[in-house]
Protein backbone atom coordinates (compact mmCIF):
# COMPACT_ATOMS: atom_id res chain seq x y z
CA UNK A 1 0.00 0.00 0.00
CA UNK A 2 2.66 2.74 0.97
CA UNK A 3 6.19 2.58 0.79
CA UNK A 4 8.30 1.58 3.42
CA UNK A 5 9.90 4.15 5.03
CA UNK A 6 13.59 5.49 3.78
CA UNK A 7 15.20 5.35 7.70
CA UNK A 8 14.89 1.74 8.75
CA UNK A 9 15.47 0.68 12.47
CA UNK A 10 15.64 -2.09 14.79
CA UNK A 11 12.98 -3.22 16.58
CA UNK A 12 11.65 -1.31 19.44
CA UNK A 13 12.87 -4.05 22.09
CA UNK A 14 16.99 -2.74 21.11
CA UNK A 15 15.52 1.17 21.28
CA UNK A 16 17.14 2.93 24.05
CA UNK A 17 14.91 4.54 26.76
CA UNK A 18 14.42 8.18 26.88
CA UNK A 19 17.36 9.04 29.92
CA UNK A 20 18.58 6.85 33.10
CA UNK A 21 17.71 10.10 35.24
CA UNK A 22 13.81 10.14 33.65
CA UNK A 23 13.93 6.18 34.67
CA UNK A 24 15.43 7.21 38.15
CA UNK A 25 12.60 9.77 38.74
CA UNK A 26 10.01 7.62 37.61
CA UNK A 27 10.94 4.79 39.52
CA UNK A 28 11.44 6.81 42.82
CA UNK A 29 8.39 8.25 42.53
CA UNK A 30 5.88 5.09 41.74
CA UNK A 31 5.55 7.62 38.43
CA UNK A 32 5.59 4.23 36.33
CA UNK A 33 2.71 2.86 38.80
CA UNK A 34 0.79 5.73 38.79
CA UNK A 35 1.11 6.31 34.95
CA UNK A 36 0.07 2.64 34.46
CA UNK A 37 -3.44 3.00 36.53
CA UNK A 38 -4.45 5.73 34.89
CA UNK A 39 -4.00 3.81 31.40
CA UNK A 40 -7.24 2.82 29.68
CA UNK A 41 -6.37 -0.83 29.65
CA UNK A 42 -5.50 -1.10 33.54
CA UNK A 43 -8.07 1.29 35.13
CA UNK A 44 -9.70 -1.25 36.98
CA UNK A 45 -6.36 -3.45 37.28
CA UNK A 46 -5.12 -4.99 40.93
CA UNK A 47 -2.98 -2.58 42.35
CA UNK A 48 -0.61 -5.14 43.36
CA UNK A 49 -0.24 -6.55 40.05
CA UNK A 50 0.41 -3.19 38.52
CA UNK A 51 3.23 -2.28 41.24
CA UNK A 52 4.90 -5.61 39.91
CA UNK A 53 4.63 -4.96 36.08
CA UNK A 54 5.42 -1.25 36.53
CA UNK A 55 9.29 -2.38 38.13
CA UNK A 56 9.36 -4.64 34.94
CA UNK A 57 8.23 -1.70 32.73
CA UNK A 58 10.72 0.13 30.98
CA UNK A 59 10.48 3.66 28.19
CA UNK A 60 11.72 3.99 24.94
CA UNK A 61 11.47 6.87 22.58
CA UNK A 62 10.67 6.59 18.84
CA UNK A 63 11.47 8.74 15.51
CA UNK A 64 8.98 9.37 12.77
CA UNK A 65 9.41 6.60 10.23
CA UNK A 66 11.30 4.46 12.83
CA UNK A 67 9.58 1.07 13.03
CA UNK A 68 8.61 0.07 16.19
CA UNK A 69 7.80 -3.19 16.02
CA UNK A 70 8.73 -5.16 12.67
CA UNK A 71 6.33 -7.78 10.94
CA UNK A 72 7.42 -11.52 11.82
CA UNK A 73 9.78 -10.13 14.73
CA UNK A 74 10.02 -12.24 17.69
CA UNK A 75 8.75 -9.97 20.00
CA UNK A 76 5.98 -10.57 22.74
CA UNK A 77 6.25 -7.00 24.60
CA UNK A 78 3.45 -5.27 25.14
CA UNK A 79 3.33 -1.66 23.87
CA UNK A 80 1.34 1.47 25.73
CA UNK A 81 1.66 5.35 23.64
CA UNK A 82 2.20 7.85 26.05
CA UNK A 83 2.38 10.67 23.59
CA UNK A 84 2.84 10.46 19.61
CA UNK A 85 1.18 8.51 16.27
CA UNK A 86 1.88 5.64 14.80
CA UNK A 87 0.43 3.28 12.30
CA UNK A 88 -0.45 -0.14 12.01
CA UNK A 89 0.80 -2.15 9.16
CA UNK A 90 -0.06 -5.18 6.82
CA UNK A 91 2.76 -6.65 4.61
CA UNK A 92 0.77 -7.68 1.48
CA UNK A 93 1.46 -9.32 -1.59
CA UNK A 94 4.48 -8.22 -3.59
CA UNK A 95 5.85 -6.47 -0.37
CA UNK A 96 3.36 -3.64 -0.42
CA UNK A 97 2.06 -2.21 2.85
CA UNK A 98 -1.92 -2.14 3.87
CA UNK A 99 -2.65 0.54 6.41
CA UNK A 100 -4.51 -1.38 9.66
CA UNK A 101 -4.36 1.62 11.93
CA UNK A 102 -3.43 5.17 13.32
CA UNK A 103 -3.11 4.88 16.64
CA UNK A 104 -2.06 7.80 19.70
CA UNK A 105 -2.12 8.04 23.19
CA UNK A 106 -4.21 5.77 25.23
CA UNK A 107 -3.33 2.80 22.59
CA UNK A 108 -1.48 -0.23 22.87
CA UNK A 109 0.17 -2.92 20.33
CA UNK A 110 1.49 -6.04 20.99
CA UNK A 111 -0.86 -8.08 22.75
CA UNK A 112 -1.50 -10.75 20.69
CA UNK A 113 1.96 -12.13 20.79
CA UNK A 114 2.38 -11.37 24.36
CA UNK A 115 -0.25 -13.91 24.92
CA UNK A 116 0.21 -15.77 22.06
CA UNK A 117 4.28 -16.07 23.12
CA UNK A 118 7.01 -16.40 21.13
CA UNK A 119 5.56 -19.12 18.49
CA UNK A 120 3.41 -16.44 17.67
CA UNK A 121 5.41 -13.79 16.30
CA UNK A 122 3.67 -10.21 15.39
CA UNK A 123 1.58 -10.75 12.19
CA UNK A 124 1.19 -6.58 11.56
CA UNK A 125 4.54 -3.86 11.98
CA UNK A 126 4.08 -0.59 13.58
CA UNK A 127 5.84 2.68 12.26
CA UNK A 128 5.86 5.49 14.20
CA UNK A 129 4.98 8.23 12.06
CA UNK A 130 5.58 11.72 14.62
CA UNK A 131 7.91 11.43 17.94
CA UNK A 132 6.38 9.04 20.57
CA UNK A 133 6.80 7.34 24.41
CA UNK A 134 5.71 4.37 24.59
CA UNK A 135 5.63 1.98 27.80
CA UNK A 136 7.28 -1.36 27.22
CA UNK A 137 5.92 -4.17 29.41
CA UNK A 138 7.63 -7.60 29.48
CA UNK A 139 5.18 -10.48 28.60
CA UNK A 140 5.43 -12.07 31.73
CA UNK A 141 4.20 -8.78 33.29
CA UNK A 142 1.08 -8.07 31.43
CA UNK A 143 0.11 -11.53 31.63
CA UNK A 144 0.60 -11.48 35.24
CA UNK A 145 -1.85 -8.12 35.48
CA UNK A 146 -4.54 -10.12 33.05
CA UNK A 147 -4.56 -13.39 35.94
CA UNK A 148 -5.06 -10.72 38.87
CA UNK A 149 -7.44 -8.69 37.18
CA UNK A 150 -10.94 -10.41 35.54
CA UNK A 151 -11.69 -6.98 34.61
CA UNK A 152 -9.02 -5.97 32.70
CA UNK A 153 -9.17 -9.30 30.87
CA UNK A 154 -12.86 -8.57 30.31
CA UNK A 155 -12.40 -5.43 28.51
CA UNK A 156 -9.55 -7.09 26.67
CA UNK A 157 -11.69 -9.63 25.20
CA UNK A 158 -14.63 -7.23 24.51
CA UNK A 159 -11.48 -4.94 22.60
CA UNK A 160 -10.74 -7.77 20.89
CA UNK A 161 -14.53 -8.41 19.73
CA UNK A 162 -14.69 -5.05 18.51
CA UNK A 163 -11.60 -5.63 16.34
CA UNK A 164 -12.88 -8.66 15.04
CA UNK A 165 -16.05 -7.13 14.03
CA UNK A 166 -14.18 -3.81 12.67
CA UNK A 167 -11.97 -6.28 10.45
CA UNK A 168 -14.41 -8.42 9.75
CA UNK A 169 -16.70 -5.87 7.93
CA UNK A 170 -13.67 -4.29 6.22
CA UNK A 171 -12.94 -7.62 4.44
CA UNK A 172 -16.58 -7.50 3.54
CA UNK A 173 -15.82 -4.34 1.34
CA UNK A 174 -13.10 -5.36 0.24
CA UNK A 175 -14.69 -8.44 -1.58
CA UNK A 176 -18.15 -6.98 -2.03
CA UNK A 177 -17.35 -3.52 -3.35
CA UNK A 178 -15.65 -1.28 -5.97
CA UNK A 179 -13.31 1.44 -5.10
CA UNK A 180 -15.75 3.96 -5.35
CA UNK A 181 -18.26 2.52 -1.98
CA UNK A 182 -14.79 1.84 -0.17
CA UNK A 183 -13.33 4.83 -0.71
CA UNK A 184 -17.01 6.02 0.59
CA UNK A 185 -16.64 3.99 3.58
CA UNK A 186 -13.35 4.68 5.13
CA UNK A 187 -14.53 8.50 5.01
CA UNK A 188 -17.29 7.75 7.02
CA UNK A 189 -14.90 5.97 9.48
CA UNK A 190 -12.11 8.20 9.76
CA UNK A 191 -14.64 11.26 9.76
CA UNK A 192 -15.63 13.32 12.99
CA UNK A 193 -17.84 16.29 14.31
CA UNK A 194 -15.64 19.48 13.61
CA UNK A 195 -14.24 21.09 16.97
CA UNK A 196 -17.17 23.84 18.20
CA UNK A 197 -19.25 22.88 14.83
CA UNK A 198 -20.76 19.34 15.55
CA UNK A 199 -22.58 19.65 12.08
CA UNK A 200 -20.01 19.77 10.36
CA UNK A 201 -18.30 16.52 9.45
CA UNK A 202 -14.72 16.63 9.21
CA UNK A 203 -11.49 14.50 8.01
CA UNK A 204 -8.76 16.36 10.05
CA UNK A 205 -5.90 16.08 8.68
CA UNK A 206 -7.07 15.42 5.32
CA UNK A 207 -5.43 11.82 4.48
CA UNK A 208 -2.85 11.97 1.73
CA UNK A 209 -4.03 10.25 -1.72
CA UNK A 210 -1.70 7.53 -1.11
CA UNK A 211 -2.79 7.10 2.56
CA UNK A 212 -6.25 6.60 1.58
CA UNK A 213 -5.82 3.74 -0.96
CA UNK A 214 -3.26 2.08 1.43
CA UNK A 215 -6.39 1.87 3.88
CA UNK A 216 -8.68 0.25 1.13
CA UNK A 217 -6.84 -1.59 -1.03
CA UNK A 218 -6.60 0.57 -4.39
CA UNK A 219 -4.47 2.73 -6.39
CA UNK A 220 -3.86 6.03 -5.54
CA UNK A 221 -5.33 7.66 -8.99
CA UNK A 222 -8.52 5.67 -8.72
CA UNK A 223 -8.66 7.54 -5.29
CA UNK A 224 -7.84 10.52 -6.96
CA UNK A 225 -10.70 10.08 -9.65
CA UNK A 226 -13.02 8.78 -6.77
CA UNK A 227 -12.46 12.14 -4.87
CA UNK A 228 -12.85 14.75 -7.39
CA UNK A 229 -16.12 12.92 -8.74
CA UNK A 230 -17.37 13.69 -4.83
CA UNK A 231 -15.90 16.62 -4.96
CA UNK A 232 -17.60 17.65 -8.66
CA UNK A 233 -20.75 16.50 -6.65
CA UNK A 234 -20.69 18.57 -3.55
CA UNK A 235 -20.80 15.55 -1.38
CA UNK A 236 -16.93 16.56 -0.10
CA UNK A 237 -15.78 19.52 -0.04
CA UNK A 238 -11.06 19.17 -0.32
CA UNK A 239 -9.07 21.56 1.55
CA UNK A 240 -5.67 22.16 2.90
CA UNK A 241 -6.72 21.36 6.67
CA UNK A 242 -9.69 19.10 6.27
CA UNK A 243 -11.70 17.08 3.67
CA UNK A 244 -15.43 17.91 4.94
CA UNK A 245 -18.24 15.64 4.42
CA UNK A 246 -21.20 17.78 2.81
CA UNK A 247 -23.64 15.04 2.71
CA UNK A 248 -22.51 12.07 4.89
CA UNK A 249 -25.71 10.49 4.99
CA UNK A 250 -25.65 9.94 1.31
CA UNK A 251 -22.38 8.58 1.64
CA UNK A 252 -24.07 5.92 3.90
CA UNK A 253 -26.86 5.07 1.83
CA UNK A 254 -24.67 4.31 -0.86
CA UNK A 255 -22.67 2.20 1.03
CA UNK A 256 -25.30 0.19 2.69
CA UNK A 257 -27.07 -0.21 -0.35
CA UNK A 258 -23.97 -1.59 -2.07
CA UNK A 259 -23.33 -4.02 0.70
CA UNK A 260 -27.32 -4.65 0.15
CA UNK A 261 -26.89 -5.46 -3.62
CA UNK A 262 -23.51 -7.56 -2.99
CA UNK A 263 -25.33 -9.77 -0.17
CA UNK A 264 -28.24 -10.59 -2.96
CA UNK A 265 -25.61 -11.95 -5.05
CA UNK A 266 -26.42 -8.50 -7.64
C-alpha cells in the first residue's frame, strides 16, 4: 500500500529509553505505577499486580518513520503510547504495505503475541509516524496483570470483539465492493464532528491520496478520480486542513445499499 519508510530501524525491544535520570525519577516516585493506573487498559487493574509490572516496565522513545515493532519479529512486549502517532501495518502481496491503523495516546500494540508467546510472532509492523513514548511491558508482566485482574481481561476480550467485528466488515468491502463505496466507507470511518461545529463533518488532517488507498486496497489515482467525482458532486468539499463531508448520509446510503446489492448476489 505505501512505501516503506527510507530510515529503517531495529525493533523497538533494542531502542534505548528516553534518559537513566527520567527512569530514576520515575521509579522513585511510583511515576511508572501511577502512569500505568491511569491507562485505559488497567483502570480497573489490581494494584498489586500493577506495582509488579510497573518495576518490569521500561520507556523507549521513537522517531517518525522508525519502526517500532517489525512484521514476523520475535517480540511478545506489550506496547502502551504515552504521547505520539503511529500506524499499524499489513505486509501484502508483492511487499506492499496495507494501512490497519493510526493509533495515539491511550493505545497499545502487541498483545496478541504477548499472549500468544514467542511461536506467535507479530503478524502486523508498527511505524511510528511523529515522535512518541511508549511503555514497554515484558510479557510475563502483562500476563501477570490479566490473571489478577478479571476486569481488565474482560475489557480485553470485549477490545478484541470489537476488532474482530471492525476487520471483519472491512474484508466484507473489500470483496463486495468497488473502489468507489470503499473509498465512501473509510470517510465515514475516519470522519468526525468538527471542533465547536458538531454539524459539520470533518477529516482532520485530510489523508494523503496515497494514505487513503493504502487503507482500502486501491491505487492512488482511482482515489484521486473517486475524490474529485465527490468533490464535482458537492458531497466533499477538499481543503488544505480538512476534507469535509457535505452530505454524509448519502455517503451511507450508498454504502449500505452496495453491501445490500452484494449480499443478494447482484
Amino acid at each position: 500500500m505505501i512505501p516503506t519508510a527510507s530510515r529503517p530501524a531495529g525493533p523497538a525491544t533494542t531502542t534505548a529509553p528516553t534518559s537513566a535520570a527520567e527512569g530514576a525519577a520515575l521509579a522513585a516516585a511510583g511515576g511508572t505505577t501511577q502512569w500505568l493506573a491511569r491507562f485505559p487498559l488497567f483502570a480497573e487493574a489490581d494494584r498489586a499486580a500493577l506495582a509488579r509490572a510497573a518495576a518490569a516496565a521500561r520507556w523507549i522513545e521513537v522517531e517518525p518513520d522508525q519502526m517500532v515493532l517489525d512484521f514476523d519479529h520475535a517480540c511478545t512486549d506489550l506496547f502502551l503510547v504515552d504521547r505520539g502517532a503511529l500506524r499499524v501495518l499489513l505486509r501484502a502481496a508483492g511487499g506492499r504495505e496495507a494501512i490497519l491503523d493510526e493509533i495515539g495516546p491511550g493505545a497499545f500494540f502487541g498483545e496478541m503475541a504477548a499472549i500468544g508467546g514467542a511461536a506467535a510472532p507479530p503478524a502486523a509492523g508498527v511505524r511510528a509516524l511523529l515522535r512518541s513514548r511508549l511503555c514497554v511491558l515484558p510479557a510475563e508482566a502483562f500476563l501477570a496483570v490479566l490473571a489478577a485482574s478479571p476486569a481488565v481481561a474482560l475489557r480485553l476480550l470485549r477490545l478484541f470483539t470489537a476488532r474482530v467485528r471492525a476487520q471483519n466488515a472491512r474484508l466484507l468491502e473489500r470483496s463486495a465492493l468497488p473502489v468507489r463505496h470503499r473509498l465512501y466507507a473509510e470517510l465515514l470511518r475516519l470522519s468526525r464532528p468538527a471542533p465547536g461545529n458538531p454539524e459539520r463533518i470533518v477529516v482532520s488532517p485530510p489523508p494523503a491520496r496515497r494514505d487513503l488507498a493504502a487503507r482500502i486496497g486501491a491505487r492512488r489515482e482511482a482515489v484521486s478520480r473517486e475524490l474529485a467525482d465527490l468533490a464535482r458532486r458537492g458531497l466533499v468539499e477538499v481543503g488544505r486542513r480538512a476534507l469535509v463531508l457535505r452530505d454524509p448520509l448519502a455517503l451511507r446510503q450508498a454504502v449500505e445499499a452496495a453491501l445490500a446489492e452484494a449480499r443478494a448476489g447482484g
